[in-house]
N, C-alpha and C. Protein backbone atom coordinates (compact mmCIF):
# COMPACT_ATOMS: atom_id res chain seq x y z
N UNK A 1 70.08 -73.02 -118.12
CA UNK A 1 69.19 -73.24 -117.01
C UNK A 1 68.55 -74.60 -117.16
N UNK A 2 68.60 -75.09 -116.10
CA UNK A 2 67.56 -76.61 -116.29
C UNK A 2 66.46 -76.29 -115.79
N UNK A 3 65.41 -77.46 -115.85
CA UNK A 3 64.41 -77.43 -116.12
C UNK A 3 63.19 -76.80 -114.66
N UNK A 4 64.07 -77.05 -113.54
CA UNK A 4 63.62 -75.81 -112.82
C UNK A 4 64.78 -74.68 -112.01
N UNK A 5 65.30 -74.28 -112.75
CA UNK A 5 66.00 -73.39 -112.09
C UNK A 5 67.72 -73.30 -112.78
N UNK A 6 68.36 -72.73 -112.56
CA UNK A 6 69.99 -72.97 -112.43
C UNK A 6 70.31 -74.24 -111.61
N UNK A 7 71.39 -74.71 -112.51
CA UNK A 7 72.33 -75.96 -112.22
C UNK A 7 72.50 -75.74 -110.68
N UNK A 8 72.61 -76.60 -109.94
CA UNK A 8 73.07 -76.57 -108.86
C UNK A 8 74.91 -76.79 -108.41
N UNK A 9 75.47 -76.25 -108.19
CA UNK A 9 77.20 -76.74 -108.23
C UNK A 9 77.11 -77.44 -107.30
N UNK A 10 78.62 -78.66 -107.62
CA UNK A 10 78.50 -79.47 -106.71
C UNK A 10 79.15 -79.06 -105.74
N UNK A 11 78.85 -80.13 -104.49
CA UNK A 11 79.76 -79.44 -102.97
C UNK A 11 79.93 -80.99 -102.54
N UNK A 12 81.04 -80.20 -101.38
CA UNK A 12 81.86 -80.97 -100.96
C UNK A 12 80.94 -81.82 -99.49
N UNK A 13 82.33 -82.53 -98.92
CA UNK A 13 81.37 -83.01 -97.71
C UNK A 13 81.10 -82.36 -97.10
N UNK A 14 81.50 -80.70 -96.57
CA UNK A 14 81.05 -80.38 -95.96
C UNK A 14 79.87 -78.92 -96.17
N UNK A 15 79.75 -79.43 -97.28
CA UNK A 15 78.27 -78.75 -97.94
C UNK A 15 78.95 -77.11 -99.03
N UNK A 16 80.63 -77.04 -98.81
CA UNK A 16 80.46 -75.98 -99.48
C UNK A 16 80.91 -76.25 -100.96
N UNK A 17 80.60 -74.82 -101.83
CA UNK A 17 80.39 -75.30 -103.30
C UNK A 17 82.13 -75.75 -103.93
N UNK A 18 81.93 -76.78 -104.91
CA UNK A 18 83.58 -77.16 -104.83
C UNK A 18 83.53 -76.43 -106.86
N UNK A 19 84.67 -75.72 -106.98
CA UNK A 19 84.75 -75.24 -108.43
C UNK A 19 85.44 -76.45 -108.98
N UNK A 20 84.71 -76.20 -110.52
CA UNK A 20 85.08 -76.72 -111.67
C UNK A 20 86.40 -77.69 -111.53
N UNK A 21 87.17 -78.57 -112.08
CA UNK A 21 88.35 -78.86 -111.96
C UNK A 21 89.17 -77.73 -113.46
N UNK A 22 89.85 -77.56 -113.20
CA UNK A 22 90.52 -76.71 -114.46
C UNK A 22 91.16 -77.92 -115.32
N UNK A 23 90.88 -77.14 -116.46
CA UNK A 23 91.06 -77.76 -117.67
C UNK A 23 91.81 -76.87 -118.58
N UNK A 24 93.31 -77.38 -118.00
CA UNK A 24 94.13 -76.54 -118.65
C UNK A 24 94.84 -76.93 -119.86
N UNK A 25 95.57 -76.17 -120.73
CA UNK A 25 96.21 -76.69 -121.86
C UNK A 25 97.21 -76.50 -121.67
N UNK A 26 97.45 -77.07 -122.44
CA UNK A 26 99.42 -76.36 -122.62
C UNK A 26 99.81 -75.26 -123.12
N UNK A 27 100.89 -74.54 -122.71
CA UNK A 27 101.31 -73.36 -122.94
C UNK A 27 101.13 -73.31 -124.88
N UNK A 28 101.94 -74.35 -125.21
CA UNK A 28 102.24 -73.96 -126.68
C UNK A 28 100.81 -74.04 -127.24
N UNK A 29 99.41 -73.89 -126.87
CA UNK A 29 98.16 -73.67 -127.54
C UNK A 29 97.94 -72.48 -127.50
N UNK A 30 98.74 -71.36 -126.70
CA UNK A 30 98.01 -70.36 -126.61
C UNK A 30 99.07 -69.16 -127.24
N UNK A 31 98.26 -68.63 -128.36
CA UNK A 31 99.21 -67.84 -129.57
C UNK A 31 99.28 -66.38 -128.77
N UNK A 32 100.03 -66.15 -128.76
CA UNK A 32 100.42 -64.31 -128.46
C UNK A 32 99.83 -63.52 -129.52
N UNK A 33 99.22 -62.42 -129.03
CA UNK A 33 98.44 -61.57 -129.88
C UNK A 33 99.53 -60.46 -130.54
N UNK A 34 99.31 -60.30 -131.68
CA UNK A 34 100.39 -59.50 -132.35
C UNK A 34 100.77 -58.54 -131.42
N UNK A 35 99.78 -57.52 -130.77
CA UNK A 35 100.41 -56.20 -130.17
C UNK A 35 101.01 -56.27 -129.28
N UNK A 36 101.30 -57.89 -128.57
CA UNK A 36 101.46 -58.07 -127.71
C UNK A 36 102.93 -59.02 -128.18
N UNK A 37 103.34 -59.13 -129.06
CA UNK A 37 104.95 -59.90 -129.98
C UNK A 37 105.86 -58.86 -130.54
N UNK A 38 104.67 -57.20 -130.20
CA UNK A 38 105.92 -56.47 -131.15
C UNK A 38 106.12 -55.26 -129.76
N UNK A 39 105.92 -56.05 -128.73
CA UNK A 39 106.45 -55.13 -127.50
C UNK A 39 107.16 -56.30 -126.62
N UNK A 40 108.61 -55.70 -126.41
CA UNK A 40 109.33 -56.46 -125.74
C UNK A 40 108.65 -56.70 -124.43
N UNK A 41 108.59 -55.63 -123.81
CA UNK A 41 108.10 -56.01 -122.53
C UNK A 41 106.80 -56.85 -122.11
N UNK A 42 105.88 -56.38 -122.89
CA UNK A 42 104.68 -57.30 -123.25
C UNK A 42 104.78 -58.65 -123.58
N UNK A 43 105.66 -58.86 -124.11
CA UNK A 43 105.81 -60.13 -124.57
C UNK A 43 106.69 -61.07 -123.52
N UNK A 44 107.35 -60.31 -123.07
CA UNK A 44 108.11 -61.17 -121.93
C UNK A 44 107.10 -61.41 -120.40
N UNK A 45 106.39 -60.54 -120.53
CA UNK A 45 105.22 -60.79 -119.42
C UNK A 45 104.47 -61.89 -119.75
N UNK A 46 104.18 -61.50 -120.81
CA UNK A 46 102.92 -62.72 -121.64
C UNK A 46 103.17 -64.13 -121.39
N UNK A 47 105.07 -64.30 -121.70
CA UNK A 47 105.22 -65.43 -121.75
C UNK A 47 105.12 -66.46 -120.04
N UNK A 48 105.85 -65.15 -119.20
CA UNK A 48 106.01 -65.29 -117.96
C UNK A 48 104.17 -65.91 -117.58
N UNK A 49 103.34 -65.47 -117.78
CA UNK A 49 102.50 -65.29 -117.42
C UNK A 49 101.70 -66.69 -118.01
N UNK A 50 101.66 -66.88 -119.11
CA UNK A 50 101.83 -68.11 -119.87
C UNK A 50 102.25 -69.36 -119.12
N UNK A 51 103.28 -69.23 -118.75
CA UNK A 51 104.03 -69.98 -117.93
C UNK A 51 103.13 -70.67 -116.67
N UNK A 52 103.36 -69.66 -116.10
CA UNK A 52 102.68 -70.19 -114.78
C UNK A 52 101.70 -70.72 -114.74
N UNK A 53 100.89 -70.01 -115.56
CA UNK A 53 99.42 -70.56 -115.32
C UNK A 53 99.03 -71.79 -116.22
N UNK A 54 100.22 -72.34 -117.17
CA UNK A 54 100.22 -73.57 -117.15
C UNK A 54 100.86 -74.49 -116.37
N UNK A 55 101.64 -73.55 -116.05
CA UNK A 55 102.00 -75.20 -114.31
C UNK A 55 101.40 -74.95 -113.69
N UNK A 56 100.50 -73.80 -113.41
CA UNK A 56 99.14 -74.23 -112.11
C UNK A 56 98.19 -75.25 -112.41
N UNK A 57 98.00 -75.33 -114.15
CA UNK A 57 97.36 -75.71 -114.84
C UNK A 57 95.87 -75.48 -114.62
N UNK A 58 95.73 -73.85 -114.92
CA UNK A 58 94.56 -73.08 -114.78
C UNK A 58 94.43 -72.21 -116.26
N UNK A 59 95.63 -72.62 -117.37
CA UNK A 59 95.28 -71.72 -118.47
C UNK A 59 94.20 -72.36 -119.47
N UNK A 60 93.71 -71.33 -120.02
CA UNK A 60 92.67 -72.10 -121.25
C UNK A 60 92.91 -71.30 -122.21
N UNK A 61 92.43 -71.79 -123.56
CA UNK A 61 92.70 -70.96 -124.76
C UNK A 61 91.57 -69.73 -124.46
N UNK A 62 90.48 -69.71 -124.10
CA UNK A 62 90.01 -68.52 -123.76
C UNK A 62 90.79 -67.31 -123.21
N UNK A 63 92.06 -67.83 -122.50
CA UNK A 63 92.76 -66.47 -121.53
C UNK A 63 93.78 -65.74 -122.54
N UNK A 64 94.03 -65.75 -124.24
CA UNK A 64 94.79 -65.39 -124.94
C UNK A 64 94.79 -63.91 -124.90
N UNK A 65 93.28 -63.59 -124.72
CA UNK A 65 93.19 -62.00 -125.12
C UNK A 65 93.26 -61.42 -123.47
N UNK A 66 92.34 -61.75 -122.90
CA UNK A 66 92.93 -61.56 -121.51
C UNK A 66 94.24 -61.00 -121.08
N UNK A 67 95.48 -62.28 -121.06
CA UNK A 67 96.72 -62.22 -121.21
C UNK A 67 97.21 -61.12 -122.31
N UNK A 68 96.75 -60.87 -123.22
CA UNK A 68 97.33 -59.86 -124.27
C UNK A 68 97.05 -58.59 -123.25
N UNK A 69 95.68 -58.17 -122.82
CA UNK A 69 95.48 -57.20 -122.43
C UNK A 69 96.34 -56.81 -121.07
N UNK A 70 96.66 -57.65 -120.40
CA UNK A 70 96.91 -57.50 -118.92
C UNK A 70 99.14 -57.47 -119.32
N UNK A 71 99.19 -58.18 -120.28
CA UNK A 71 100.78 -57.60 -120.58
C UNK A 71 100.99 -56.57 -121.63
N UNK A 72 100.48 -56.08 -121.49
CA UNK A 72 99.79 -54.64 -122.92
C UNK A 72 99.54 -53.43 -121.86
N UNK A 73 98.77 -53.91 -120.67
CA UNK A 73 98.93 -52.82 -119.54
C UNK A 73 100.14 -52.59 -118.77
N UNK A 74 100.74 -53.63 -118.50
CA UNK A 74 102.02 -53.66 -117.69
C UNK A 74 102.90 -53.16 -118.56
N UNK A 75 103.09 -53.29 -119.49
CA UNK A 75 104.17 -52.58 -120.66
C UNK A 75 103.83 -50.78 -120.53
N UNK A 76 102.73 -50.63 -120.71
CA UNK A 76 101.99 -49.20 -120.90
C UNK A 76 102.27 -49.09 -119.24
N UNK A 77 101.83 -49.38 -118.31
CA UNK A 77 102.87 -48.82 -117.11
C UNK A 77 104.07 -48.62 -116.62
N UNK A 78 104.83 -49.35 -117.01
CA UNK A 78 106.85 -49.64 -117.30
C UNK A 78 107.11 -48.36 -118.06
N UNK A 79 106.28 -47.93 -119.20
CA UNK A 79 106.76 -47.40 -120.21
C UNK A 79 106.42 -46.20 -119.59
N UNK A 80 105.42 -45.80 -119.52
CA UNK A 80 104.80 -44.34 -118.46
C UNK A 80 105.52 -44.14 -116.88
N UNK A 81 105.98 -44.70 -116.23
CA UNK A 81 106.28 -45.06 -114.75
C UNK A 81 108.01 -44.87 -115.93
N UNK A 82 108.46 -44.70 -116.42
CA UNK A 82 110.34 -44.32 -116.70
C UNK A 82 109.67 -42.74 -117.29
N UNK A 83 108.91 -42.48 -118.17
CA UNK A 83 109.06 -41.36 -118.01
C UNK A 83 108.71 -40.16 -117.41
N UNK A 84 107.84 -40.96 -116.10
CA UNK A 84 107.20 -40.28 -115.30
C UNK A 84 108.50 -39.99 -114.03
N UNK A 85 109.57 -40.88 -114.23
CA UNK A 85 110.44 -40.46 -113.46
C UNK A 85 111.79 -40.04 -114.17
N UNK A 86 111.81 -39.67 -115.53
CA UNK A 86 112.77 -38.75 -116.11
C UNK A 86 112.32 -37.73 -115.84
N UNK A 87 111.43 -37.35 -116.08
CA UNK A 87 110.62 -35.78 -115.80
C UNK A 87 109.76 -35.67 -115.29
N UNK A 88 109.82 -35.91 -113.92
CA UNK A 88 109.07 -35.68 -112.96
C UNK A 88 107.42 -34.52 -112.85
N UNK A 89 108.23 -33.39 -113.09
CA UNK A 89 107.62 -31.72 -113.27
C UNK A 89 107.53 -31.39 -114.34
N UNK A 90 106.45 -30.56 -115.32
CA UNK A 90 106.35 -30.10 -116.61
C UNK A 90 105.76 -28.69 -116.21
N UNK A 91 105.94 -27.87 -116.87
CA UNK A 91 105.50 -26.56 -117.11
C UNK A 91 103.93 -26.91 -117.86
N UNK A 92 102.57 -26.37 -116.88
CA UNK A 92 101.37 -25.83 -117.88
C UNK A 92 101.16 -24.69 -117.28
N UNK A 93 99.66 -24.42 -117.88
CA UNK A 93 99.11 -23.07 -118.54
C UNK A 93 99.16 -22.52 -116.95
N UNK A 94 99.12 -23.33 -115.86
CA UNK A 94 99.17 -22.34 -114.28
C UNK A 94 100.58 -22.96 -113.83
N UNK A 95 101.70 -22.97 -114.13
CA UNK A 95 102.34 -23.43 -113.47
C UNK A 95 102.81 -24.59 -113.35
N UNK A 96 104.26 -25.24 -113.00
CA UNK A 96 104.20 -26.35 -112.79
C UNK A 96 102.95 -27.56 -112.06
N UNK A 97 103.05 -28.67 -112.91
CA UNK A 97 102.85 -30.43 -112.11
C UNK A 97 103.20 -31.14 -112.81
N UNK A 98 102.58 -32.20 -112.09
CA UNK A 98 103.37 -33.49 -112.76
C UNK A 98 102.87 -34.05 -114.40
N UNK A 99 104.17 -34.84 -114.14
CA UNK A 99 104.05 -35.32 -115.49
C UNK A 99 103.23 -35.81 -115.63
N UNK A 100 102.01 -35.89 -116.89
CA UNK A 100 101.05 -36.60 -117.30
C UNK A 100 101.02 -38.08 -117.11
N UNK A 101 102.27 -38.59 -117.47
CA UNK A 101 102.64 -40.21 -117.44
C UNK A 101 102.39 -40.35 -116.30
N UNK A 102 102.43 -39.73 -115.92
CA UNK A 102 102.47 -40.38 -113.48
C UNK A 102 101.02 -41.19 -113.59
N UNK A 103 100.14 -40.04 -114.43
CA UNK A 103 98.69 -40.81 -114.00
C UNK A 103 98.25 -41.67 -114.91
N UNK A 104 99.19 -42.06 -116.23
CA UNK A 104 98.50 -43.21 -117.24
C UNK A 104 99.21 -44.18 -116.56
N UNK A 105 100.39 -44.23 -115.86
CA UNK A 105 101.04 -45.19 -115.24
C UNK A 105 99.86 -45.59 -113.93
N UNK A 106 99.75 -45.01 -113.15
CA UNK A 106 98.78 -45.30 -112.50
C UNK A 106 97.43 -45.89 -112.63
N UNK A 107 97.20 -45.32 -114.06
CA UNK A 107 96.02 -45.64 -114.38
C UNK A 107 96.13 -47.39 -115.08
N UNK A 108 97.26 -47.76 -115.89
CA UNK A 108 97.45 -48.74 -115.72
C UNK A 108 98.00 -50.34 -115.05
N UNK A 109 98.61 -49.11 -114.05
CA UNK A 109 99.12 -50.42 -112.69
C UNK A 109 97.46 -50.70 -112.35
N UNK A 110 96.38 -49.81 -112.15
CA UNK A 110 95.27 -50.21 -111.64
C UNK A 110 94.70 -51.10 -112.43
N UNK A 111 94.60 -51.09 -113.81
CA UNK A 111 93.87 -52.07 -114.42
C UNK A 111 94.63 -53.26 -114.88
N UNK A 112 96.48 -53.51 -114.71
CA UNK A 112 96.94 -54.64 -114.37
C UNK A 112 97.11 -55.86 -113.01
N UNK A 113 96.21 -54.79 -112.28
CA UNK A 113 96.33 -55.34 -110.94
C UNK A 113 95.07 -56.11 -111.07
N UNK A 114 94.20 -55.36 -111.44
CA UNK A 114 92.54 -56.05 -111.33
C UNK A 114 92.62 -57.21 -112.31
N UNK A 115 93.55 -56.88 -113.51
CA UNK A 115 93.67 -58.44 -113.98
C UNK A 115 94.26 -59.33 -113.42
N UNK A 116 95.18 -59.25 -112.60
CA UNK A 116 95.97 -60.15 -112.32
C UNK A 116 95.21 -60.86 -111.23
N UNK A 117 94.46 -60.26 -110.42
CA UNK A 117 93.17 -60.44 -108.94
C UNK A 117 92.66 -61.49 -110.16
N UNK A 118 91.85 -61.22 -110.96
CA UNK A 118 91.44 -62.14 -111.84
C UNK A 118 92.17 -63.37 -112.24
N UNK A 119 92.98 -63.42 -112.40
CA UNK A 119 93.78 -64.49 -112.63
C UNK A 119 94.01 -65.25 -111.56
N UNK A 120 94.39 -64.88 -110.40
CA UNK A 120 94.40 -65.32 -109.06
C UNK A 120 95.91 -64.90 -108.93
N UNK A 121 96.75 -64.36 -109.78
CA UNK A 121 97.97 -63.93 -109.56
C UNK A 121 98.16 -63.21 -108.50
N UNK A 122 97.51 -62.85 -107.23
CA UNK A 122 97.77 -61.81 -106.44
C UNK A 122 97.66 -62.32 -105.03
N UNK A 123 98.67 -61.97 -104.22
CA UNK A 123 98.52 -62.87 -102.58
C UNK A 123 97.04 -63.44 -102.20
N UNK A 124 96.07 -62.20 -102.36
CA UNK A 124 94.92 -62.17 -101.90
C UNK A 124 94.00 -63.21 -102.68
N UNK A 125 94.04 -62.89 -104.16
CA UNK A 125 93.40 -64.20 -105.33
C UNK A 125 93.98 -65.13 -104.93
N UNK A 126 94.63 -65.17 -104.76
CA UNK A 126 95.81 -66.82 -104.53
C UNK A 126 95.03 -67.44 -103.45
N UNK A 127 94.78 -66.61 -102.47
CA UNK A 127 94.56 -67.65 -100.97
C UNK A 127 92.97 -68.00 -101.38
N UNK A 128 92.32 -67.58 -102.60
CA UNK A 128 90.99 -67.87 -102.65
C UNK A 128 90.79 -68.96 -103.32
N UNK A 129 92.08 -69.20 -103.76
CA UNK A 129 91.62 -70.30 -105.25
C UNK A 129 92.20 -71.66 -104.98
N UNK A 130 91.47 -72.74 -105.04
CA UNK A 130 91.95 -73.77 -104.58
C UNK A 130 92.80 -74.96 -105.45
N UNK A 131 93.96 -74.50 -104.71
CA UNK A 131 95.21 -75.30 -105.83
C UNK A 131 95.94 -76.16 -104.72
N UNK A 132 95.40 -77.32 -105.29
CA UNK A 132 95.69 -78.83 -105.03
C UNK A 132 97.40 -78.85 -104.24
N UNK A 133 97.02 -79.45 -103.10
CA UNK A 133 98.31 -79.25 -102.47
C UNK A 133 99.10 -80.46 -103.02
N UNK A 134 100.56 -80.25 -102.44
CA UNK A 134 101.34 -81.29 -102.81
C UNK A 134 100.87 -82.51 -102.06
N UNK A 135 100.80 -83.76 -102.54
CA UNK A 135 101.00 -84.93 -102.22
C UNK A 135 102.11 -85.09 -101.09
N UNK A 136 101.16 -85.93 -100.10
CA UNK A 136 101.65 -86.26 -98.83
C UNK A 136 102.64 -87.17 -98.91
N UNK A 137 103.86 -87.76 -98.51
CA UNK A 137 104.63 -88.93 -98.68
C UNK A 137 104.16 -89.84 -98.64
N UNK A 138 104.75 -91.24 -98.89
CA UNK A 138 103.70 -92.53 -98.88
C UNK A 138 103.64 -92.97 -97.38
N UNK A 139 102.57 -94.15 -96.72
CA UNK A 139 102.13 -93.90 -95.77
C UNK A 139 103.26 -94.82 -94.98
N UNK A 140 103.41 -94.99 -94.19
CA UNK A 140 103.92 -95.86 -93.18
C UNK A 140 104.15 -97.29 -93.92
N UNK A 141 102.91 -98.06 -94.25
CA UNK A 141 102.47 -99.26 -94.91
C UNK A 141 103.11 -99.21 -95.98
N UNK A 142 102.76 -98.44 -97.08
CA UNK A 142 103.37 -97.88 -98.11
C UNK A 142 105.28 -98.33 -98.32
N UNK A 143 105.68 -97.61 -97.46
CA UNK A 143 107.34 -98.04 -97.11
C UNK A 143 107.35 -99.38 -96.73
N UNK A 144 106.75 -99.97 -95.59
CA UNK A 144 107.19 -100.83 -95.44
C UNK A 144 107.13 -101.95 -96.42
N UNK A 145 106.19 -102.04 -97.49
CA UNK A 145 105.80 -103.04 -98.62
C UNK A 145 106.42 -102.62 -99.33
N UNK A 146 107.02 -101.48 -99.82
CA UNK A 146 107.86 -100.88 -100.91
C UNK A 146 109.32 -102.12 -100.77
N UNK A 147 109.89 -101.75 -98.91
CA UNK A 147 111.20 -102.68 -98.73
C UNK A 147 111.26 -104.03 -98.92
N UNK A 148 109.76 -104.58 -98.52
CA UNK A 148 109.86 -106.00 -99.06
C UNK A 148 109.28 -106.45 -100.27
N UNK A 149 109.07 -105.77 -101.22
CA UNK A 149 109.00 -105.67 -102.37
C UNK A 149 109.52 -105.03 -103.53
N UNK A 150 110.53 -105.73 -103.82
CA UNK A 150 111.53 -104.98 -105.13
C UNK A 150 111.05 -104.27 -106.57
N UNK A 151 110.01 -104.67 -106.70
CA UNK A 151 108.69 -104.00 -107.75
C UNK A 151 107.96 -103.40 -107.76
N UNK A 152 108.07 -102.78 -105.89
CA UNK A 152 107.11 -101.61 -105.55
C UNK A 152 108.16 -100.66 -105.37
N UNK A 153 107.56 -99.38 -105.69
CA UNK A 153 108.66 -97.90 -105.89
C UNK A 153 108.05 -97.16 -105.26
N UNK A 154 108.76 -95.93 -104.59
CA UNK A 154 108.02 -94.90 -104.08
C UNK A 154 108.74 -93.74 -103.87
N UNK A 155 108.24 -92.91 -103.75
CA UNK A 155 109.07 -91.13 -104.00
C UNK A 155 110.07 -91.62 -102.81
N UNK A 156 109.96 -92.31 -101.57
CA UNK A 156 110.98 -92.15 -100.61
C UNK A 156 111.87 -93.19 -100.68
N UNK A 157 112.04 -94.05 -101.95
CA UNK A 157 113.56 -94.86 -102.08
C UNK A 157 115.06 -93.90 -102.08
N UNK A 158 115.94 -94.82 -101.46
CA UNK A 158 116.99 -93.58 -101.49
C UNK A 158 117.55 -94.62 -102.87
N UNK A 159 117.16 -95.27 -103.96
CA UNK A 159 117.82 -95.24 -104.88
C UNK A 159 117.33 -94.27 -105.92
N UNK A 160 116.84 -93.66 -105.87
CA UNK A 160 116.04 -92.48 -106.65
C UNK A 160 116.54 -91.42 -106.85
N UNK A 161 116.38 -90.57 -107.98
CA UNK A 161 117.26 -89.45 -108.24
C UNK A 161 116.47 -88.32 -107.54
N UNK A 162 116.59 -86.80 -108.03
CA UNK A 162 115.22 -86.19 -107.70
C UNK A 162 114.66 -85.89 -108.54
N UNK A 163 115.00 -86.25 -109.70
CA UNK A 163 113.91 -86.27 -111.38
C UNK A 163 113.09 -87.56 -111.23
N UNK A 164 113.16 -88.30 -110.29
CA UNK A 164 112.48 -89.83 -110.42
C UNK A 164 111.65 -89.53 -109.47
N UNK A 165 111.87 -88.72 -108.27
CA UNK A 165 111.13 -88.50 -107.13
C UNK A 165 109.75 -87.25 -107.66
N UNK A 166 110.56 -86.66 -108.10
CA UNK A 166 109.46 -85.40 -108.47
C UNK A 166 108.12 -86.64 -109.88
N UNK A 167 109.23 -86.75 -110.87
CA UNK A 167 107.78 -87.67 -111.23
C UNK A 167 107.21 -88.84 -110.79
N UNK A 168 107.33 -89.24 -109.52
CA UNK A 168 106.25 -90.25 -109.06
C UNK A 168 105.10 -89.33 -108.55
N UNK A 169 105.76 -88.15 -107.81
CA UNK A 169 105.17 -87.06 -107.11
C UNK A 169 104.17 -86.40 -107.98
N UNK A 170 104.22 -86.04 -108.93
CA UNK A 170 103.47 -85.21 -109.78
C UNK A 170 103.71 -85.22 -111.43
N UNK A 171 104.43 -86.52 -111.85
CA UNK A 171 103.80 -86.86 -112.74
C UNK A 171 102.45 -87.34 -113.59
N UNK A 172 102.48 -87.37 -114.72
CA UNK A 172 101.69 -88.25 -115.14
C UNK A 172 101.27 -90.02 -114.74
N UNK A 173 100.60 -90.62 -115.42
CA UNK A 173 100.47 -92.03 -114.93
C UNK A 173 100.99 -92.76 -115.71
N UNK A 174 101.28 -92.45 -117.13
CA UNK A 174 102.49 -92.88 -118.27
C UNK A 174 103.77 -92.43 -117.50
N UNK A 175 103.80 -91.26 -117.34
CA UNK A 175 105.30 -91.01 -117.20
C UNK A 175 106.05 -92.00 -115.27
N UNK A 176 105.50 -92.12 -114.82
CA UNK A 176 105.12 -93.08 -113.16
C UNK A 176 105.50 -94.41 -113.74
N UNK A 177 104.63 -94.83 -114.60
CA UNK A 177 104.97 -96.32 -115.18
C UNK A 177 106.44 -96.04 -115.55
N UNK A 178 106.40 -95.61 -116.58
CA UNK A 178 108.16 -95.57 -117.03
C UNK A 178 109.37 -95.07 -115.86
N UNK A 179 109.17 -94.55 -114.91
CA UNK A 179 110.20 -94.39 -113.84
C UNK A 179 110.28 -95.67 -113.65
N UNK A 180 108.61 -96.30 -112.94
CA UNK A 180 108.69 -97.90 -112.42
C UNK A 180 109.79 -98.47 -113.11
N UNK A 181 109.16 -98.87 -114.21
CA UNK A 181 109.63 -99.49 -114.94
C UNK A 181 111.62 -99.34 -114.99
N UNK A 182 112.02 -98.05 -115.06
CA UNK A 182 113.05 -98.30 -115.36
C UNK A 182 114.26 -98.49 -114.09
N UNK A 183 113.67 -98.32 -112.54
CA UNK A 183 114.00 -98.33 -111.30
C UNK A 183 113.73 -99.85 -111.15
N UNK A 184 112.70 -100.64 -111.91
CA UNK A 184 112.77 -101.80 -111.39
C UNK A 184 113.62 -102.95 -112.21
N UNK A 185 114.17 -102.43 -113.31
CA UNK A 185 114.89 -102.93 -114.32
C UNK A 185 116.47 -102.65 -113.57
N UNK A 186 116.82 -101.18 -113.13
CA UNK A 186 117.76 -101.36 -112.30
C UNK A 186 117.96 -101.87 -111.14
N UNK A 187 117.35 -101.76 -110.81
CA UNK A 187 117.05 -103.07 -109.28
C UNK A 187 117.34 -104.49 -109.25
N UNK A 188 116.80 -104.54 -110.84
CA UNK A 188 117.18 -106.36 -111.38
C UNK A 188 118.49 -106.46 -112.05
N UNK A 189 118.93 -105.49 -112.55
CA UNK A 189 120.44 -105.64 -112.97
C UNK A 189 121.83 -105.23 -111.82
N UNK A 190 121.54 -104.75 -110.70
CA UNK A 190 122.27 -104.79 -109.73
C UNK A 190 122.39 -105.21 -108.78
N UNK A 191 121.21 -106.24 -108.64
CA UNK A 191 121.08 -106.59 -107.06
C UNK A 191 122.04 -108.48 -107.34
């Protein structure tokens, strides 16, 4: 708290509140939790899951246990949800119902779903969370100074591969220089 009140978040121009920028890491920082390396399925979620949310680049080392828990549920529903449909019906003390698994499966699709809402993994989280759209093409101006200039580059040269296009697009600013660089070195050895 500051000194009168809670921080104020910042906002945008048009007054509403703008979140944090994410400060994501890279996948290989974030260790898999044992219970979660000695279940196949868990672990293939984990990684999946891993994944993405470092190319959204929304993971943090905080989300390890998180992620453990939420592919630890999905496993425990896969696993309950097959044998809830090998054996559907069980004999108890009044009579047939269902298999017990029907409702731990259930019970854990519900609490992998609420993680995943959390994560923003879900149509509905998704449309809430604001992830940086793709970059617009270069402008009009842009092209035309690109053509009369052999040292200016831009995602829309047709001498460009689409590994050269994608990193002007959403590369780094090291990795941008070195495309330059090596598009304008071919430029000078063929023209």
């Amino acid at each position: 708290m500051g000194k009168h009140g809670p921080r104020k978040m910042a906002r945008d121009s048009h007054g509403i509140p703008m979140a944090p920028a994410p400060s994501g890491v890279a996948a290989a920082a974030i260790e898999k939790p044992q219970h979660v390396a000695d279940d196949a399925v868990a672990s293939d979620v984990f990684d999946k899951l891993v994944g993405y949310l470092a190319a959204r680049g929304d993971l943090r080392k905080s989300h390890e246990l998180p992620l453990g828990l939420l592919a630890g549920e999905w496993s425990r529903h896969v696993t309950a949800a097959r044998i809830a449909r090998e054996t559907p019906i069980v004999d108890g003390p009044r009579g047939p119902k269902a298999h017990p698994a029907a409702g731990i499966a259930a019970a854990a699709a519900r609490v992998a779903r609420d993680l995943l809402a959390d994560f923003g993994l879900t149509p509905a989280s998704l449309a809430r969370i604001d992830v940086p759209a793709a970059p617009a093409g270069p402008s009009l101006i842009d092209r035309f100074r690109a053509k009369r200039n052999g040292d200016r580059v831009t995602p829309d040269d047709s001498d460009l591969s689409p590994e050269q296009r994608h990193t002007l697009l959403y590369g780094t600013e090291a990795e941008k220089a070195a495309v330059v660089a090596d598009v304008v070195e071919d430029r000078k050895m063929f023209a």
